[in-house]
Protein backbone atom coordinates (compact mmCIF):
# COMPACT_ATOMS: atom_id res chain seq x y z
CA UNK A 1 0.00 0.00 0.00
CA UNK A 2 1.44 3.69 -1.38
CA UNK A 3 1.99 6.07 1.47
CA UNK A 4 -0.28 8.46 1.09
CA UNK A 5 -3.49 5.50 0.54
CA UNK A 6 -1.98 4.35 4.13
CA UNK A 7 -2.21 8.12 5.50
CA UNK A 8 -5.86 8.36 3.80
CA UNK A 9 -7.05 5.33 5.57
CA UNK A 10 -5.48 5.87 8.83
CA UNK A 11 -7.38 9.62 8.87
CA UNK A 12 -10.43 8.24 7.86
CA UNK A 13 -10.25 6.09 11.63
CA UNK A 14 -9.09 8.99 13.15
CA UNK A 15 -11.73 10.93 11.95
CA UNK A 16 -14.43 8.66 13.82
CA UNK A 17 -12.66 9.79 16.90
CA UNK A 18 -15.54 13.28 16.40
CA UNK A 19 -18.55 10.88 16.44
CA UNK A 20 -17.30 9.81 19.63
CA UNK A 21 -16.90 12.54 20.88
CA UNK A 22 -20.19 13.56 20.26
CA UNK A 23 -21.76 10.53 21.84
CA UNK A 24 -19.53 10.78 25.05
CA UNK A 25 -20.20 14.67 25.05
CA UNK A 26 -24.13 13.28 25.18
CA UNK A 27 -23.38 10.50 28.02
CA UNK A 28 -21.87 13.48 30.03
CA UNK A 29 -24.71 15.67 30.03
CA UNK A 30 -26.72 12.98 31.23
CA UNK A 31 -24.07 12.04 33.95
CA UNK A 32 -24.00 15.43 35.11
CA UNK A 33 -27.50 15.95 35.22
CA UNK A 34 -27.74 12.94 37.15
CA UNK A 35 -24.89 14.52 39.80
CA UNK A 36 -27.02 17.31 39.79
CA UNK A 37 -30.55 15.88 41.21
CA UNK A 38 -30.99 14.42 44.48
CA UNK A 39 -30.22 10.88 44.92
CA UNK A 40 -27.83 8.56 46.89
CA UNK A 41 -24.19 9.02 47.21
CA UNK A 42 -23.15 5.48 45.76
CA UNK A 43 -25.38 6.88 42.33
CA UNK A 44 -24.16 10.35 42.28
CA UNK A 45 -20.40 9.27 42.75
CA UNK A 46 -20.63 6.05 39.96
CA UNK A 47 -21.83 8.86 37.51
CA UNK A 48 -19.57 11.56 38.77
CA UNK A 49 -17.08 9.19 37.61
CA UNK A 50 -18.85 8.64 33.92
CA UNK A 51 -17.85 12.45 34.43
CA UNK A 52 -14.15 12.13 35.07
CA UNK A 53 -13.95 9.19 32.03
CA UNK A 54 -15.62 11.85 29.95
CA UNK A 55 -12.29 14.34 30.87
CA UNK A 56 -10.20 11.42 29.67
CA UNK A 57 -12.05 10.68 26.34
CA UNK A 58 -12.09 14.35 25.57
CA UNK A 59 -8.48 14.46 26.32
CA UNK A 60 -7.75 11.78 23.78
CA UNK A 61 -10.24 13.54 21.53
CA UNK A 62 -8.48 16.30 21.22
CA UNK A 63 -5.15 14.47 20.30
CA UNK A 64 -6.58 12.12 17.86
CA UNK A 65 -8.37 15.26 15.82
CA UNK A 66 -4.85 16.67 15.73
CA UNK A 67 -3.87 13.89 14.33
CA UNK A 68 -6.21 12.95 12.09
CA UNK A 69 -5.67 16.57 10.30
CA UNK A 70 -1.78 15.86 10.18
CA UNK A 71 -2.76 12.55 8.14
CA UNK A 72 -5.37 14.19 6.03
CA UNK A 73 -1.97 16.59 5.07
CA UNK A 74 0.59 14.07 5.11
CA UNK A 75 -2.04 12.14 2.33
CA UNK A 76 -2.03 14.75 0.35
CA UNK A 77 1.57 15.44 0.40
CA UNK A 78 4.42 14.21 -1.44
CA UNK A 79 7.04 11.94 -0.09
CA UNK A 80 8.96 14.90 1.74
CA UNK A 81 5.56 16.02 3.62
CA UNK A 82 7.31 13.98 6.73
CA UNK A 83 10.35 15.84 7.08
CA UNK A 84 9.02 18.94 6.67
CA UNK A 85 6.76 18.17 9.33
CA UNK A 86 9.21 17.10 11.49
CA UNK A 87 11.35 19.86 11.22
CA UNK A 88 8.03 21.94 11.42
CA UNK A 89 7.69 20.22 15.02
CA UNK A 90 11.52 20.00 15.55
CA UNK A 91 11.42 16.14 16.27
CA UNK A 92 13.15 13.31 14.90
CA UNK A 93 12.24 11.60 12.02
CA UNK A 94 9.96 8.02 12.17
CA UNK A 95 8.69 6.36 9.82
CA UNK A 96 5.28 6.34 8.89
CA UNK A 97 4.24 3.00 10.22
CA UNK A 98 5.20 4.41 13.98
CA UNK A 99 3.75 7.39 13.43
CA UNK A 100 0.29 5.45 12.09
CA UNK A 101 0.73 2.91 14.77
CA UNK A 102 0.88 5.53 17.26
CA UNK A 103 -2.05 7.47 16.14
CA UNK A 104 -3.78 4.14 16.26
CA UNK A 105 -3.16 4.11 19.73
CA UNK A 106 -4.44 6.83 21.19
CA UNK A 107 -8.14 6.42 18.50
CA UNK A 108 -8.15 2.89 20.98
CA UNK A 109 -7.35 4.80 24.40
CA UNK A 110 -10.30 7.36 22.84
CA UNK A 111 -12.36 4.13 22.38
CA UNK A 112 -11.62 2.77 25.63
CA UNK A 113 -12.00 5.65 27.97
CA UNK A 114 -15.64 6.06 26.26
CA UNK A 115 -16.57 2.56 27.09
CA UNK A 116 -15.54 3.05 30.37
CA UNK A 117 -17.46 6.59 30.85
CA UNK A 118 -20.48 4.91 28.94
CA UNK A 119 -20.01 1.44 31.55
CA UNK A 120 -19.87 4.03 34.58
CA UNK A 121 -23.06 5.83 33.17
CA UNK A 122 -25.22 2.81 32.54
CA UNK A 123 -23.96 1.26 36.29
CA UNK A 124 -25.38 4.97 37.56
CA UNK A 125 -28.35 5.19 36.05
CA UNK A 126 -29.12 1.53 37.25
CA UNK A 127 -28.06 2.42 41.07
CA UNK A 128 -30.14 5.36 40.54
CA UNK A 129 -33.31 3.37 39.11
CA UNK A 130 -32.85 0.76 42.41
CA UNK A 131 -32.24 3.66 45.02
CA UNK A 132 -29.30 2.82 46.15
């Protein structure tokens, strides 16, 4: 696979990293909402931390956008687009496999900390619905 198909595909999977978003932006208004209204403290703390897994995922959000705009460019770019982003950034070279393995990475830690903030709103909402 050329380069810049490779760059193409790997932005495309970054770019998913915004619908996400907006679904874990959605799970923490309801968390919060839930913090917000009277209830037990074993409810209100299992969503507060939906809340704090929503801080993560937004964190992880915001690098995986970055990234997914630096693919979009590197696709579009010729062979040298690397380099010149590297010296852009003043880093060291790597290859483009590290760099899309690394990207990779953090779309999964985005993936992960949402599962976890929609796992700790769904175990809130049910402590809430039994009153405990």
């Amino acid at each position: 696979m050329s380069r810049n198909i490779g760059c193409a595909v790997t932005s495309s999977f970054l770019d998913s990293g915004r619908s996400i978003a907006n679904a874990a932006n959605a799970g923490a208004i309801v968390a919060g909402l839930g913090c917000l209204w009277d209830g037990r403290a074993t409810s209100r703390s299992t969503l507060f931390a939906s809340v704090i897994f929503w801080l993560i995922e937004c964190w992880f959000a915001v690098r995986v956008s970055i990234d997914a705009s630096l693919f979009r460019v590197l696709a579009e770019d010729d062979e040298e687009g690397a380099q010149r982003l590297d010296a852009i950034l003043d880093r060291p070279g790597r290859p483009i496999e590290d760099r899309t393995r690394g990207a990779l990475t953090l779309w999964r830690k985005q993936i992960a900390a949402f599962a976890l903030q929609l796992a700790t709103l769904a175990a809130g909402i049910a402590l809430r619905i039994a009153n405990v």
